[in-house]
Protein backbone atom coordinates (compact mmCIF):
# COMPACT_ATOMS: atom_id res chain seq x y z
CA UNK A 1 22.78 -7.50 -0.20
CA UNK A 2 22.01 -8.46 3.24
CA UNK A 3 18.61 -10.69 4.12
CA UNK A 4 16.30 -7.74 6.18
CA UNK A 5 16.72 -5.28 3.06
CA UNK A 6 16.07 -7.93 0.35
CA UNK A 7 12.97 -9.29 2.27
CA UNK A 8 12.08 -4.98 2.74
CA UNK A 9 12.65 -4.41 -0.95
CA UNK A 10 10.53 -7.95 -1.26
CA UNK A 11 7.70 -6.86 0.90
CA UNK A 12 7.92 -3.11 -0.05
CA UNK A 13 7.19 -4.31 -3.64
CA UNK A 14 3.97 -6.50 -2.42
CA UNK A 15 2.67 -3.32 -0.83
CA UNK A 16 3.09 -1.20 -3.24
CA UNK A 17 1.61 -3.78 -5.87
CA UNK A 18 -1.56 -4.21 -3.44
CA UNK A 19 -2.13 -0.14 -3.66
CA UNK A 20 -2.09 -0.39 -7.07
CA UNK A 21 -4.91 -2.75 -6.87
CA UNK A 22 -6.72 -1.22 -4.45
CA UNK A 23 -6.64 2.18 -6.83
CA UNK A 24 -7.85 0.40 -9.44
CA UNK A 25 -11.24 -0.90 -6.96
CA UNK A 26 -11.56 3.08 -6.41
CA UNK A 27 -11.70 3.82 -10.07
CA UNK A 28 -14.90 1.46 -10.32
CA UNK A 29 -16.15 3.89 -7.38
CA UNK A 30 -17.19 1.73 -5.27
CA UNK A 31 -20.24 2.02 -2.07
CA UNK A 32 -18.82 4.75 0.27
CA UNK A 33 -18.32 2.25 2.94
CA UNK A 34 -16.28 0.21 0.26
CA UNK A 35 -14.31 3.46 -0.46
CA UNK A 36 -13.52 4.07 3.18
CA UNK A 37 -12.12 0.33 3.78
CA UNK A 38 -9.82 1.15 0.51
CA UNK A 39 -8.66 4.40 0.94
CA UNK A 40 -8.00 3.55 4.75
CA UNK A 41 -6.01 -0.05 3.62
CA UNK A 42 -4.03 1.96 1.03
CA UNK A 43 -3.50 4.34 4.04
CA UNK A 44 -1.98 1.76 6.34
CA UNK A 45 -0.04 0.43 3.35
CA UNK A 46 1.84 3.49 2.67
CA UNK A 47 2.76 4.30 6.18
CA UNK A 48 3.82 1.39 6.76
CA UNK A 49 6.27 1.74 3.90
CA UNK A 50 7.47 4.81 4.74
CA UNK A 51 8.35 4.09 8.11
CA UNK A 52 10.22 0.66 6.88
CA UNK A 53 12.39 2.91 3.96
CA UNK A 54 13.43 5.25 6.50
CA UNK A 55 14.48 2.65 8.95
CA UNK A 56 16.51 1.23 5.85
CA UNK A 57 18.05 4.88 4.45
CA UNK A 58 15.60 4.83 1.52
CA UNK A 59 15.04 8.45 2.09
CA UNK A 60 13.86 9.40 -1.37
CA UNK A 61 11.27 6.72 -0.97
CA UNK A 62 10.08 7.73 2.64
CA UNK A 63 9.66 11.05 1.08
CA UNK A 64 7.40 9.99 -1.78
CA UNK A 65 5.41 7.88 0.84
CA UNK A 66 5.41 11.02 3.28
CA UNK A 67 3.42 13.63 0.92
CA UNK A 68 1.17 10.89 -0.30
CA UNK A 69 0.29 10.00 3.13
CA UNK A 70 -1.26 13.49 3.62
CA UNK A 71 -3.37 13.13 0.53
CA UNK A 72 -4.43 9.72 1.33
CA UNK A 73 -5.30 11.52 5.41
CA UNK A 74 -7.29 14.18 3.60
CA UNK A 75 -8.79 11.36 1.85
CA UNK A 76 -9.40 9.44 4.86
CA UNK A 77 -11.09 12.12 6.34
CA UNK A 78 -12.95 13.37 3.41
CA UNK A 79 -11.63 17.04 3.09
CA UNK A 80 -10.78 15.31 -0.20
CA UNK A 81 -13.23 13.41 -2.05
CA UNK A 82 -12.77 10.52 -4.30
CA UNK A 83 -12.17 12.25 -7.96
CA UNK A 84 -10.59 10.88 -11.40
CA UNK A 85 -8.04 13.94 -10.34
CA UNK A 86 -7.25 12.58 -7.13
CA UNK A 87 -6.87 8.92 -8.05
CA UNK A 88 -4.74 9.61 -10.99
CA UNK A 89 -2.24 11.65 -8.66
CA UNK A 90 -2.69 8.74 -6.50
CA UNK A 91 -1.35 6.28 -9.33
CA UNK A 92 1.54 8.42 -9.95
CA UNK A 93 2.59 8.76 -6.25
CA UNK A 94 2.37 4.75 -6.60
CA UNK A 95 4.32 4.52 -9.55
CA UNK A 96 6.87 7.31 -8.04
CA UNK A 97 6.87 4.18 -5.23
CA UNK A 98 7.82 1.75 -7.37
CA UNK A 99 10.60 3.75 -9.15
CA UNK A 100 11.64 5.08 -6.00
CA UNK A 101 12.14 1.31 -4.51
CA UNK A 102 13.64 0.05 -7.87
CA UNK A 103 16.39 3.01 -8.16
CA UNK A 104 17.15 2.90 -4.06
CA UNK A 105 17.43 -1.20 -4.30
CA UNK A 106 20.35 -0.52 -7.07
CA UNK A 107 21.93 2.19 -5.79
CA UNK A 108 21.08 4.61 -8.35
CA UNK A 109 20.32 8.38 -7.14
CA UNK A 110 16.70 9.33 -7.64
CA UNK A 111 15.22 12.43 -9.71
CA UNK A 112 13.42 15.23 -8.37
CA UNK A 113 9.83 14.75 -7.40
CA UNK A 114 8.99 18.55 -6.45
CA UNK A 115 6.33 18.34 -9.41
CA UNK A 116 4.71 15.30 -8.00
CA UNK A 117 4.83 16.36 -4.61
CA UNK A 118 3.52 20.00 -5.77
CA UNK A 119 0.63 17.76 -7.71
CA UNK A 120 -0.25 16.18 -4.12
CA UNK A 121 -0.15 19.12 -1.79
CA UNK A 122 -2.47 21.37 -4.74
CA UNK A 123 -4.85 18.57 -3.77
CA UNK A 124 -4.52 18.55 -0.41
CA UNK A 125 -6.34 21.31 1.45
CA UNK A 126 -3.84 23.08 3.71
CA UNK A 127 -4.53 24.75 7.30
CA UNK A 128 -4.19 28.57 7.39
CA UNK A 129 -0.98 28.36 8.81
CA UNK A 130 -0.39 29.38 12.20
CA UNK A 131 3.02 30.43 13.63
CA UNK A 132 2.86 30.58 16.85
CA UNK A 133 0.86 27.60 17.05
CA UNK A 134 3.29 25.64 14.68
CA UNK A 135 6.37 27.01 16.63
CA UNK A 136 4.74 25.16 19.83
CA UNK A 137 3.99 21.73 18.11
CA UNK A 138 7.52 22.01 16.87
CA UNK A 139 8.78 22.64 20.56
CA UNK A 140 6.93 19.49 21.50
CA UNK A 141 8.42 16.98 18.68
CA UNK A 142 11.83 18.62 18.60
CA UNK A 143 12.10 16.54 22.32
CA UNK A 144 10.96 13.13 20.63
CA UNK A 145 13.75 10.60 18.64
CA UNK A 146 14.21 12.68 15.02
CA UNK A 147 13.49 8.99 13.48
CA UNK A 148 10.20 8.62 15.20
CA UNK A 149 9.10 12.74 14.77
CA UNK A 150 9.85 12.15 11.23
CA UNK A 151 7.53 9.04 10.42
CA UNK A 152 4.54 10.78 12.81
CA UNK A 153 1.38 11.07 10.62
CA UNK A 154 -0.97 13.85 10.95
CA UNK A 155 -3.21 11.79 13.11
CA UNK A 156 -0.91 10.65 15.58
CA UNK A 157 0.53 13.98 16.11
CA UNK A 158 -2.61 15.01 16.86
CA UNK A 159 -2.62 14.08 20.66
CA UNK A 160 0.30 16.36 20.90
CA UNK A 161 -1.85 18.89 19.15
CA UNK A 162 -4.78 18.97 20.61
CA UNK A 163 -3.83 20.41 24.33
CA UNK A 164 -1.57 23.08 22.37
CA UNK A 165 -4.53 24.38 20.24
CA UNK A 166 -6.79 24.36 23.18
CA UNK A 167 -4.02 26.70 24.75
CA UNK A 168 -4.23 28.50 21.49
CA UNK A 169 -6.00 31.52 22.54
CA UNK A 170 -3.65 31.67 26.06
CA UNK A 171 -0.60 31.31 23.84
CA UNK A 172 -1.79 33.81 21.22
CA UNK A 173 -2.91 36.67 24.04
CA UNK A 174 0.38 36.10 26.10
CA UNK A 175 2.73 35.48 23.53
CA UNK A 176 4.11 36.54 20.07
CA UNK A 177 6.93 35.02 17.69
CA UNK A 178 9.95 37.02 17.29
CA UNK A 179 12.83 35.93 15.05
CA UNK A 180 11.44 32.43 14.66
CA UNK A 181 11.16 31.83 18.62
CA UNK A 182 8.06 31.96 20.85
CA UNK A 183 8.64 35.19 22.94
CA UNK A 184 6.40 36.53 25.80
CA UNK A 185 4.71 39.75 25.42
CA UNK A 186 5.41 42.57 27.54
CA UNK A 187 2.48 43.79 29.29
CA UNK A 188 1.26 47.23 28.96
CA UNK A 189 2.34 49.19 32.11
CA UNK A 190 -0.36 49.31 34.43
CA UNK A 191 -3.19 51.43 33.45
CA UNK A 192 -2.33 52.00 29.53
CA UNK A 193 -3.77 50.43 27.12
CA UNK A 194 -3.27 51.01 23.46
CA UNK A 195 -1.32 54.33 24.41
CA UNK A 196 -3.56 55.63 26.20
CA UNK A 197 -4.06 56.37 29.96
């Protein structure tokens, strides 16, 4: 095994040890500011291992680290609030980690996680979904390196968000999706509207 992945396996194993530690600080519940500090560490920790195991092919494991990113950003930004619920799902996504990064190190092919990643979405409170608005944000990371669309968090695609929902209403009155593409509308010939004259 070369030296960069052993000292990533050795240093993805230290991270994921120091969530497990910070988890357990949460389950004493902590001041809020306390809280904050952990839940935004454990944050940083995470991405910061998912970004590393997809730069090394540990896909599985960027995966794991990719839905428990967005509970730890609901977290962050309390849409979800600290619950025995929520930090027990936490602990699993951690312990998914470590399996993840112990299976992936010796080559073995990992299991399905679709329960544990349906556990972390439930918990998770989702945007109504928006088509045309998703369809647009889409456009704009489809023209940015797969590898670096891929290991974008919520928050920093936001700056790519924001101007397209502030064109939201623009897009929405001149525009429509048809067959999975952003189409402009046709006008109405001029003066009919709604079938009438």
């Amino acid at each position: 095994m070369e030296l960069p992945r052993q000292q990533f396996i050795s240093e993805s194993e230290d991270l994921i040890e120091q969530v497990f530690a910070s988890l357990d600080e949460l389950r004493e519940q902590p001041a809020p500011q306390q809280q904050r500090e952990l839940i935004a560490g454990i944050f940083r920790q995470v991405h910061r291992l998912k970004g590393s195991a997809a730069s090394f092919g540990f896909t599985g494991l960027a995966e794991i680290a990719h839905e428990f990113e967005h509970l730890l950003g609901a977290m962050r930004s309390e849409r979800v609030f600290l619950a025995d619920a929520v930090v027990d799902a936490c602990d699993n996504a951690t312990l998914a980690l470590s399996e993840s990064l112990t299976l992936a190190a010796s080559g073995v092919i990992e299991p399905s996680r679709r329960e544990l990643f349906a556990k972390l979405r439930s918990l998770t409170p989702a945007a109504a979904a928006d088509p045309i608005l998703e369809a647009s944000i889409e456009k704009v990371l489809s023209q940015l390196p797969p590898e670096l669309a891929q290991a974008l968090t919520d928050n920093e695609k936001a700056p790519y968000w924001t101007p397209l929902r502030h064109r939201q209403f623009s897009i929405r009155h001149h525009h429509e999706l048809r067959n999975g593409r952003l189409r402009r509308k046709v006008p109405p010939p001029q003066g009919k509207v709604n079938g009438n004259w």
